[in-house]
Protein backbone atom coordinates (compact mmCIF):
# COMPACT_ATOMS: atom_id res chain seq x y z
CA UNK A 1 15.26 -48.02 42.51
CA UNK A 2 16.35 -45.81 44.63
CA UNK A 3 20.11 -47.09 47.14
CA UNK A 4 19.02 -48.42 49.98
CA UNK A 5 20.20 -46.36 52.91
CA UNK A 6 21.00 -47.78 56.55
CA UNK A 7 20.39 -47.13 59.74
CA UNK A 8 23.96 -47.57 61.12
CA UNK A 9 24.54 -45.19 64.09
CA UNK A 10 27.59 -44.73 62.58
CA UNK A 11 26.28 -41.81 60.13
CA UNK A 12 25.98 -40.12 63.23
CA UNK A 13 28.00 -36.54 62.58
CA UNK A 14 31.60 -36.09 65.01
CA UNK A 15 30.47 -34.89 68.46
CA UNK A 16 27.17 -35.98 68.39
CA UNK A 17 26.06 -38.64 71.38
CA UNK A 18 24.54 -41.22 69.30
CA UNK A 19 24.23 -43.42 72.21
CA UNK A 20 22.59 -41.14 74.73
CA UNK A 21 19.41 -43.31 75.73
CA UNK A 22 16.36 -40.61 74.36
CA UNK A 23 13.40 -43.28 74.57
CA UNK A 24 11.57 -40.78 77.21
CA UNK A 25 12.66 -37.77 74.70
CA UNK A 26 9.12 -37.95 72.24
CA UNK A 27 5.80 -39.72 71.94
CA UNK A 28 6.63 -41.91 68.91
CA UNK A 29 10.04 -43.26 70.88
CA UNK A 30 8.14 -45.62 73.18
CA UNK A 31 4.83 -46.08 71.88
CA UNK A 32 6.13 -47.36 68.62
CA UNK A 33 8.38 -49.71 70.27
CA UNK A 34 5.99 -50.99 72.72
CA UNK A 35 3.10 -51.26 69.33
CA UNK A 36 5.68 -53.05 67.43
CA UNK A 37 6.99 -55.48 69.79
CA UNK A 38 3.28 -55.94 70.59
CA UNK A 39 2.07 -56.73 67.07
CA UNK A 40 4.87 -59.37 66.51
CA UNK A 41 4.00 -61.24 69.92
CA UNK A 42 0.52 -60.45 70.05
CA UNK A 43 -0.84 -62.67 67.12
CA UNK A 44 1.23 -65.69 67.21
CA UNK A 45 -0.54 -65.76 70.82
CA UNK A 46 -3.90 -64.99 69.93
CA UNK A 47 -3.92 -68.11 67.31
CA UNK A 48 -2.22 -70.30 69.65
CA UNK A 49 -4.98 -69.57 71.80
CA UNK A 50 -7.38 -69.70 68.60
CA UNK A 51 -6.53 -72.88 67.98
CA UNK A 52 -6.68 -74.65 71.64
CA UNK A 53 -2.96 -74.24 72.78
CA UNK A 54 -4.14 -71.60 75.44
CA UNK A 55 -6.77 -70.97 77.53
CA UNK A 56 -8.93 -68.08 76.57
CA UNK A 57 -8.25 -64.76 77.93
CA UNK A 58 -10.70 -61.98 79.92
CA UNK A 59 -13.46 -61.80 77.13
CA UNK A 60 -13.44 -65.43 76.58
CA UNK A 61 -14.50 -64.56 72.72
CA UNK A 62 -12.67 -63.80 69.69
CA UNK A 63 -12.86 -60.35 70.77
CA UNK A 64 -10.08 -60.45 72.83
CA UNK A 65 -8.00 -60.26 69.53
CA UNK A 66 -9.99 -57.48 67.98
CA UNK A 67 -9.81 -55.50 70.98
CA UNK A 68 -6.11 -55.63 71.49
CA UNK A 69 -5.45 -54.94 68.09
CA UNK A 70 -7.85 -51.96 67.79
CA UNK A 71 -7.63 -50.68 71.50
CA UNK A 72 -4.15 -51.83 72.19
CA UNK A 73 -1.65 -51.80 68.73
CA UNK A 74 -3.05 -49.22 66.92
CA UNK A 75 -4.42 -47.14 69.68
CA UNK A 76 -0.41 -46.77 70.64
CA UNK A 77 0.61 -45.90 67.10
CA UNK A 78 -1.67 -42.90 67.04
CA UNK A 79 -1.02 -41.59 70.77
CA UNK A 80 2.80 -41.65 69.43
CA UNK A 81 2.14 -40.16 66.60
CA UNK A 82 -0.16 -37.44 67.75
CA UNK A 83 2.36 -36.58 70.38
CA UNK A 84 4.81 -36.02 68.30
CA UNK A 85 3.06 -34.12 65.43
CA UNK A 86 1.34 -31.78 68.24
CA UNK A 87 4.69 -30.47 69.38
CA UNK A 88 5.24 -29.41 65.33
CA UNK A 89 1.55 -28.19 64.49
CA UNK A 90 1.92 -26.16 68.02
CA UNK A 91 5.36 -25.26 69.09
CA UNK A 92 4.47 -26.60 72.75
CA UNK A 93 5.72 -29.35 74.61
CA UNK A 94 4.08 -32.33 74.43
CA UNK A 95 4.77 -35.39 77.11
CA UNK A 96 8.56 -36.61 77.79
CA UNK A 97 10.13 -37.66 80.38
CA UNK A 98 8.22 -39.09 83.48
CA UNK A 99 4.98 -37.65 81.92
CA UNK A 100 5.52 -40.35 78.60
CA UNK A 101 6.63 -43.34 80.99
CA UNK A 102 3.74 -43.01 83.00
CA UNK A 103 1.36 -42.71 79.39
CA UNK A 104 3.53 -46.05 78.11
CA UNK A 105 3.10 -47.74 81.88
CA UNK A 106 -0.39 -47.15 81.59
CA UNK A 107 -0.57 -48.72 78.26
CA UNK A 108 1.24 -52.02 79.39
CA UNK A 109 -1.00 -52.15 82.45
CA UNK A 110 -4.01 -52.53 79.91
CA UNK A 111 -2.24 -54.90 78.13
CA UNK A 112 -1.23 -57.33 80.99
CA UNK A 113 -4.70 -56.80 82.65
CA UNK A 114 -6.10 -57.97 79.72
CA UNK A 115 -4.70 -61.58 80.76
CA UNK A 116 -5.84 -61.36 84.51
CA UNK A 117 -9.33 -62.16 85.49
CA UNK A 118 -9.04 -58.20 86.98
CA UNK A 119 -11.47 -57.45 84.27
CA UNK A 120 -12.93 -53.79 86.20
CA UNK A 121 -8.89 -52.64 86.33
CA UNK A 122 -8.63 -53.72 83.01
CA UNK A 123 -11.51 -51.68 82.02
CA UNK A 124 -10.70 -48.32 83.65
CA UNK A 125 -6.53 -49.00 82.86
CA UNK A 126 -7.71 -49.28 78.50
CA UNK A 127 -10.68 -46.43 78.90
CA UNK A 128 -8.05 -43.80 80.59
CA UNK A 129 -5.48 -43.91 78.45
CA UNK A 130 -7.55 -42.33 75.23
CA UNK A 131 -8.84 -40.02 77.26
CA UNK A 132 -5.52 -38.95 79.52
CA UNK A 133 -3.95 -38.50 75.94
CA UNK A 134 -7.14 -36.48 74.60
CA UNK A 135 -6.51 -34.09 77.45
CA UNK A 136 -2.72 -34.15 77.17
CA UNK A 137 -2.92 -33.22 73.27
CA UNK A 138 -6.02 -30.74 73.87
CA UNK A 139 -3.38 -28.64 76.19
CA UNK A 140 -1.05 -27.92 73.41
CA UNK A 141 -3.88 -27.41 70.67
CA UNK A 142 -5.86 -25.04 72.88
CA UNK A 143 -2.56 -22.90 73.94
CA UNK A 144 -1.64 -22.21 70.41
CA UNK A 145 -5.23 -22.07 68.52
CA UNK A 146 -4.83 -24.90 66.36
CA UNK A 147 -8.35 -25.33 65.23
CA UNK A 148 -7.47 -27.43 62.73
CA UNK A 149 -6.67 -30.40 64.83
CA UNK A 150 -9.00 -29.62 67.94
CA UNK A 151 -11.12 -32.82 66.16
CA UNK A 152 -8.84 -35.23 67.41
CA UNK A 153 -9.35 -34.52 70.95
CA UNK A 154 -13.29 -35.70 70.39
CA UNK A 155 -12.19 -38.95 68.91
CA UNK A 156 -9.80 -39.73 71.31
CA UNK A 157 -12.10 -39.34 73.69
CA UNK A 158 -15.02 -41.18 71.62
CA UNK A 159 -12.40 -44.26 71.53
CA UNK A 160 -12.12 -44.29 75.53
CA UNK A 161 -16.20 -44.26 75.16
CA UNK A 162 -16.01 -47.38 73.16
CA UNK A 163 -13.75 -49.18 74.74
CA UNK A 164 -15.41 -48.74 78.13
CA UNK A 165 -18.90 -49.59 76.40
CA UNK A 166 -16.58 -53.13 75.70
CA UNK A 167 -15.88 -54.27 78.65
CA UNK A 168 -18.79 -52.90 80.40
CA UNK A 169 -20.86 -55.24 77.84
CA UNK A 170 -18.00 -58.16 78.97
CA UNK A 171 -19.28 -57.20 82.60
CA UNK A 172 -22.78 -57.48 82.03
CA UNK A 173 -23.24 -53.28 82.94
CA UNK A 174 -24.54 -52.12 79.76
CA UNK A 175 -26.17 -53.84 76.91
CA UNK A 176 -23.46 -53.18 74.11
CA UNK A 177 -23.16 -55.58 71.52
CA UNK A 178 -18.98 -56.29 71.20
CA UNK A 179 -19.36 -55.93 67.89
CA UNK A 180 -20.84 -52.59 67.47
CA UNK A 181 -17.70 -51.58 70.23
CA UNK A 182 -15.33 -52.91 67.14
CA UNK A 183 -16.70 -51.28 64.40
CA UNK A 184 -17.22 -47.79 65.68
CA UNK A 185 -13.67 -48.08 67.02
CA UNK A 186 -12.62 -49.43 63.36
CA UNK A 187 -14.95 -46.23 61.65
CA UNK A 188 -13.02 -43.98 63.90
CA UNK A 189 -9.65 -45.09 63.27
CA UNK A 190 -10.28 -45.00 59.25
CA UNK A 191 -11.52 -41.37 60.02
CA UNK A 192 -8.35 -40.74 61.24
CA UNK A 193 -6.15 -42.38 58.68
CA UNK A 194 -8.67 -40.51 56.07
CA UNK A 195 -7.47 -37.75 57.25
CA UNK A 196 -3.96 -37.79 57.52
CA UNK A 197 -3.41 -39.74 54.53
CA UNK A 198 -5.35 -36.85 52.50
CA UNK A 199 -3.06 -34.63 54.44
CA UNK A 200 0.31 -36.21 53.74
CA UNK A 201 0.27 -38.91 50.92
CA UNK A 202 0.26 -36.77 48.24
CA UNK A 203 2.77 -34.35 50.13
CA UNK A 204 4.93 -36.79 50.64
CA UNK A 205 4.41 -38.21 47.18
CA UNK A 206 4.88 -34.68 44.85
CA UNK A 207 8.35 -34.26 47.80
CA UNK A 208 9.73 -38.00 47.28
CA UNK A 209 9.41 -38.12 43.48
CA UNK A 210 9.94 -34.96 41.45
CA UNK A 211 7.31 -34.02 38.84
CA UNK A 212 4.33 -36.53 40.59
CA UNK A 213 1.51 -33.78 40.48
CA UNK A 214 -0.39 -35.53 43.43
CA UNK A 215 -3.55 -33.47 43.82
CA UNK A 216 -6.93 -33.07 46.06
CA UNK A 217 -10.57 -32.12 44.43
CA UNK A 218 -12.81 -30.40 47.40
CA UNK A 219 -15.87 -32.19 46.23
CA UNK A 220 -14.01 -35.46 46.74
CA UNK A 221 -12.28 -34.51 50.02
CA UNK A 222 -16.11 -33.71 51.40
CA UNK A 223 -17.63 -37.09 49.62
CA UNK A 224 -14.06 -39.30 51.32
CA UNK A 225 -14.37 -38.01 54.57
CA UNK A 226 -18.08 -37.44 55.13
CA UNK A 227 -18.52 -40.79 53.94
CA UNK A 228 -16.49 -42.50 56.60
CA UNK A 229 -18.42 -40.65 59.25
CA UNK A 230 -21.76 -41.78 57.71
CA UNK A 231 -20.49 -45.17 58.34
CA UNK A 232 -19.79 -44.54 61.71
CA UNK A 233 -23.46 -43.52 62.15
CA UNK A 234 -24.92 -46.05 60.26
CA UNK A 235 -22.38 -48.05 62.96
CA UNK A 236 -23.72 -46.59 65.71
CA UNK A 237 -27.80 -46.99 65.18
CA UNK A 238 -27.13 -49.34 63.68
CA UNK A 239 -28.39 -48.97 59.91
CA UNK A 240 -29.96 -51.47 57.86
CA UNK A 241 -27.72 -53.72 56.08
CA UNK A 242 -29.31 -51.74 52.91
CA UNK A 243 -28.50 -48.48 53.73
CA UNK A 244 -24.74 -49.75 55.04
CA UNK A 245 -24.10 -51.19 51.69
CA UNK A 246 -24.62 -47.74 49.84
CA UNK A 247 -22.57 -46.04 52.17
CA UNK A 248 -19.72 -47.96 51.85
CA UNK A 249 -20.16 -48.65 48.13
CA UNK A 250 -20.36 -44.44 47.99
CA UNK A 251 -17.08 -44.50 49.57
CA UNK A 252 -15.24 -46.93 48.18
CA UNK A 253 -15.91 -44.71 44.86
CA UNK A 254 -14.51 -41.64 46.70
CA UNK A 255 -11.82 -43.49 48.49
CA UNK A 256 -10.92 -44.58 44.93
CA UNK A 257 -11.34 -41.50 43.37
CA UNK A 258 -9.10 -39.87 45.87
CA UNK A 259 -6.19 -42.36 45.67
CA UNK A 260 -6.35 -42.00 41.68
CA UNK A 261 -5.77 -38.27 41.73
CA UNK A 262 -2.22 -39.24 44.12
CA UNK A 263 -1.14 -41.23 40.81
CA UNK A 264 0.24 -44.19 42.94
CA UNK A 265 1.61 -45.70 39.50
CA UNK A 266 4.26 -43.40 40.03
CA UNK A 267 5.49 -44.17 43.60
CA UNK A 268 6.78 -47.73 42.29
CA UNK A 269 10.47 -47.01 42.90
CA UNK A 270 9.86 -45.31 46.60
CA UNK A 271 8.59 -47.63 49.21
CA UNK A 272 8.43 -45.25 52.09
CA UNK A 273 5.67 -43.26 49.29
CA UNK A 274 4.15 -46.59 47.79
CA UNK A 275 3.49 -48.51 50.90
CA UNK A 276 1.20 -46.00 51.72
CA UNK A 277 -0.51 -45.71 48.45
CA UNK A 278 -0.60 -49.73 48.93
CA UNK A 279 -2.49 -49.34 52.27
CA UNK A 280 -4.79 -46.41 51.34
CA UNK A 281 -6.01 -48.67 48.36
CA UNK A 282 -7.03 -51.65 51.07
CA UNK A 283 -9.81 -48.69 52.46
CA UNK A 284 -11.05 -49.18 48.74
CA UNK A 285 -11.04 -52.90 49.15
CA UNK A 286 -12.19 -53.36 52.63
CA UNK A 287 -15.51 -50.70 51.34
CA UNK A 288 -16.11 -52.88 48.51
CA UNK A 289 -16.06 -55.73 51.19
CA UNK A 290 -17.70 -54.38 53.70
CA UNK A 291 -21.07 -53.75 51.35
CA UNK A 292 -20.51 -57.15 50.01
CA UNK A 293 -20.53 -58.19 53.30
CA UNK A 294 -23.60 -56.64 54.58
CA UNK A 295 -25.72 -58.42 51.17
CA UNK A 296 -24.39 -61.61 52.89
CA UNK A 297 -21.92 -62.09 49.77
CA UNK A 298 -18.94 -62.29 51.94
CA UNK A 299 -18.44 -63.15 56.09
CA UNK A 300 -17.52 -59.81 57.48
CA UNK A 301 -14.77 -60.78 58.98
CA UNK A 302 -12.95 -60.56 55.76
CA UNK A 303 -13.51 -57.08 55.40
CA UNK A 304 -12.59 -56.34 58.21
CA UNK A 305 -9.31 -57.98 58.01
CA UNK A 306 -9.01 -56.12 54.85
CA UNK A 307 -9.19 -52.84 57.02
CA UNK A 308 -7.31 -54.01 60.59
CA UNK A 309 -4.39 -55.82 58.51
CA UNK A 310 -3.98 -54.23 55.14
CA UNK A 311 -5.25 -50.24 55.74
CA UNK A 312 -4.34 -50.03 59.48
CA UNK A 313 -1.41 -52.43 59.42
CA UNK A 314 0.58 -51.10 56.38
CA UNK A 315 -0.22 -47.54 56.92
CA UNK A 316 0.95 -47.32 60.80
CA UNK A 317 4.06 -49.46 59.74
CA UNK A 318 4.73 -46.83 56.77
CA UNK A 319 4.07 -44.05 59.15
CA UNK A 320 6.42 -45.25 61.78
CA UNK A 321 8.98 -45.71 59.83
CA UNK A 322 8.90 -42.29 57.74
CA UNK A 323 8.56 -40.72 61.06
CA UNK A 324 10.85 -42.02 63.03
CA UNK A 325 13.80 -41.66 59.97
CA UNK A 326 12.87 -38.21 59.95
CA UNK A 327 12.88 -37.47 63.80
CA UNK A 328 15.48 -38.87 64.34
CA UNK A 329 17.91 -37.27 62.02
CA UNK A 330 18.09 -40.34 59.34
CA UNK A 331 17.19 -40.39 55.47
CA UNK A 332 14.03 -40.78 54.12
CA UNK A 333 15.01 -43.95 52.38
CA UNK A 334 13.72 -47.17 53.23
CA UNK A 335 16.46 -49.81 53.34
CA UNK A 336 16.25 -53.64 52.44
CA UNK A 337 15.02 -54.52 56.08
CA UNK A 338 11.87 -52.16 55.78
CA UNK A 339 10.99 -52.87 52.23
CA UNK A 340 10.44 -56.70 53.65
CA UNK A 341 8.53 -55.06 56.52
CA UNK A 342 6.31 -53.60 53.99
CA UNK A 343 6.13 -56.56 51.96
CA UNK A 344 5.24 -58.69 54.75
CA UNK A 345 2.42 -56.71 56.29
CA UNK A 346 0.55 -56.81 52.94
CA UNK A 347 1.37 -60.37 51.97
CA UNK A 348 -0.38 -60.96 55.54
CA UNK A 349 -3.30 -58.65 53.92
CA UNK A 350 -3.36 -60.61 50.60
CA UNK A 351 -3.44 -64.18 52.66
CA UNK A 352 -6.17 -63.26 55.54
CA UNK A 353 -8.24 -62.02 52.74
CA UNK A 354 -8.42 -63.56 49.64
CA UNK A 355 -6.55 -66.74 51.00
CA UNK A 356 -9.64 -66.95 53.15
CA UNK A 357 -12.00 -65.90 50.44
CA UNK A 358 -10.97 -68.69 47.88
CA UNK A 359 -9.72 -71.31 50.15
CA UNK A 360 -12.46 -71.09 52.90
CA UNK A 361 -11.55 -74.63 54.12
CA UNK A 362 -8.30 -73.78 54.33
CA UNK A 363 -9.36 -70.92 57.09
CA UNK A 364 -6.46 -72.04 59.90
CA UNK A 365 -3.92 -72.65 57.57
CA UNK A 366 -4.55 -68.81 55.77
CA UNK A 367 -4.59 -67.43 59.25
CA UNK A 368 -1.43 -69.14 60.39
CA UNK A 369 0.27 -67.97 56.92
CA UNK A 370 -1.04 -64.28 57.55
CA UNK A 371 0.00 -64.08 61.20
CA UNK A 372 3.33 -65.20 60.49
CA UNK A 373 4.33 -62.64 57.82
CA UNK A 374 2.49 -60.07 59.92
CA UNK A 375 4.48 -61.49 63.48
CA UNK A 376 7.51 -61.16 60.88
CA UNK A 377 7.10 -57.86 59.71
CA UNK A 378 7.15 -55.93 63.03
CA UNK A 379 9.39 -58.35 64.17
CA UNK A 380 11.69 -56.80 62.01
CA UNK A 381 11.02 -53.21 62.55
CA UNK A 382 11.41 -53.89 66.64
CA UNK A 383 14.84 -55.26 66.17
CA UNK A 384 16.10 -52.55 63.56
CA UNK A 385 13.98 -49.59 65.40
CA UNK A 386 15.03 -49.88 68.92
CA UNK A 387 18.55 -48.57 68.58
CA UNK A 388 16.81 -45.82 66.25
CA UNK A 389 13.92 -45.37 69.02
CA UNK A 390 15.97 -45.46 72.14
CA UNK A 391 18.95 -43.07 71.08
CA UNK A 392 19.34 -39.49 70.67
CA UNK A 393 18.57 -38.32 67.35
CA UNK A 394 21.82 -37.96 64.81
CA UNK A 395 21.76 -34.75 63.92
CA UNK A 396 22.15 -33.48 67.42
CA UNK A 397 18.67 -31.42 67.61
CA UNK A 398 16.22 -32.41 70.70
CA UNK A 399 13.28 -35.08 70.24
């Protein structure tokens, strides 16, 4: 295995202001912060509150929890992220400064309105923010003709859409199952980690370990991708439980298919390359789940735990922490405190899951055990990322 590297600011090169506070420099600076600290205080809350311990929150349902991890966590990830890949696919500034504090302001104001019976602010505070950063990222995409990644504006906006249909249904305005809110939020969100993993999983894996020949087949690209936004359809009608289970059991094969071809067996001895071959294979699993799930073989909640903790929750944790290493200047080598990060987030998978699955009496005490290595995990990264997040990168260079 590959020597663990650290994060010490003291690899920082003579001359170069390692402490200069840079949170406001980049999208991924605050909004990973803010998504970690989130995820690590979020859950331990939301099963206090599961279990009695607290009194229920604006939707007064489970929900609450799906919401704020769909809508809230992961919805920060990606406006981070897409902020800060824009500026590189575009060569034009993206928000910093006043323009990101107001974007991460907004973002907390969701959050905290979530807890007040202010449930019309709350609605309008979560539905603006996918759409503000729709419009912020469609600037720098239009300005430079980057067709390629003019899609994410629609889904961005399409996310707003379904969180508004949310709490609208939660006001009694519009007749909007919650459920059908979650899912096509969910289907979106795999879209998006469909496509970035096909774009940089097996870049990143033929980079990070010489002679991996990590490769893509067109006719399983189209099958992978169209798949996923079949199942947002079928979401969105919605389908009968019939044509959902085909669907997903159609892209499970491609998903699986795909991830072969990326030879994962060979990423063993690089966790910032295998984590993400670990999370792209829960897409197969939660697939294979979610047609179980719609013959009634499974409760769909386990899917979809098998999507929201294992896909969504070790792929954003592997992207932030390849992304922020690189922009800010650091290795690309995950030390001992982010391998247990890793580890963590898909032990969390493994228990909500299967613990649930084969010891369904057993359901609080495999939730407890999942949100505690999941509260863990990003526990970890907030501590070791917010020196890395809040400082000026190492090598000198803006962002």
């Amino acid at each position: 295995m590959s020597k663990p590297s650290t994060i010490d600011e003291r690899q920082a090169p003579s001359g170069v202001p390692a402490a200069k506070f840079a949170l406001w420099a980049l999208g991924f600076r605050p909004f990973y912060l803010l998504a970690s600290i989130f995820a690590a205080l979020s859950i331990p809350l939301w099963i206090a509150q599961y279990a009695g311990y607290l009194p229920a929150a604006l939707a007064h349902s489970p929900a609450w929890h799906g919401h704020e991890m769909l809508f809230g966590y992961t919805l920060a990830v990606i406006v981070g992220f897409l902020f800060t890949a824009s500026r590189n696919w575009t060569g034009q500034p993206t928000p910093s400064g006043a323009a990101l504090l107001a974007f991460a302001l907004l973002w907390v104001a969701g959050r905290v309105l979530m807890l007040t019976p202010y449930a019309m602010a709350a609605a309008i505070a979560n539905a603006a923010l996918p759409v503000a950063a729709a419009i912020a990222l469609a600037i720098p995409l239009w300005k430079s003709r980057n067709q390629r990644n003019y899609f994410f504006v629609p889904l961005l906006m399409l996310l707003g859409a379904a969180v508004l249909a949310m709490h609208l249904s939660w006001l009694g305005l519009l007749v909007w199952p919650e459920r059908a809110s979650l899912l096509v939020g969910l289907d979106m969100v795999l879209f998006i980690i469909a496509v970035m993993g096909g774009r940089v999983i097996p870049m990143f894996t033929n980079n990070g370990i010489p002679g991996t020949l990590a490769t893509r087949h067109p006719l399983i690209e189209k099958l992978a991708l169209g798949s996923v936004l079949l199942l947002l359809v079928a979401d969105v009608l919605p389908a009968p439980a019939a044509l959902i289970t085909i669907i997903a059991l159609t892209a499970a094969l491609a998903h699986a298919a795909r991830l072969y071809l990326w030879q994962p067996w060979r990423t063993l001895r690089t966790p910032l390359v295998w984590v993400l071959h670990a999370a792209y294979a829960w897409i197969v699993v939660y697939l294979v789940l979610r047609a179980s799930a719609a013959l009634g073989l499974v409760a769909e909640a386990l899917a979809l735990h098998a999507l929201t903790i294992g896909a969504i929750g070790g792929m954003t944790l592997g992207m932030m922490t390849r992304t922020a290493r690189g922009h800010t200047g650091r290795p690309l080598v995950a030390d001992r405190y982010e391998i247990a990060a890793f580890v963590l987030v898909l032990c969390a998978a493994l228990i909500r899951v299967f613990g649930g699955m084969i010891f369904p009496d057993a359901y609080l005490g495999t939730l407890i055990g999942s949100g505690i290595c999941w509260s863990l995990a990003f526990t970890l990264y907030a501590i070791r990322y917010w020196p890395v997040l809040s400082r000026a990168r190492l090598d000198g260079k803006p962002g």
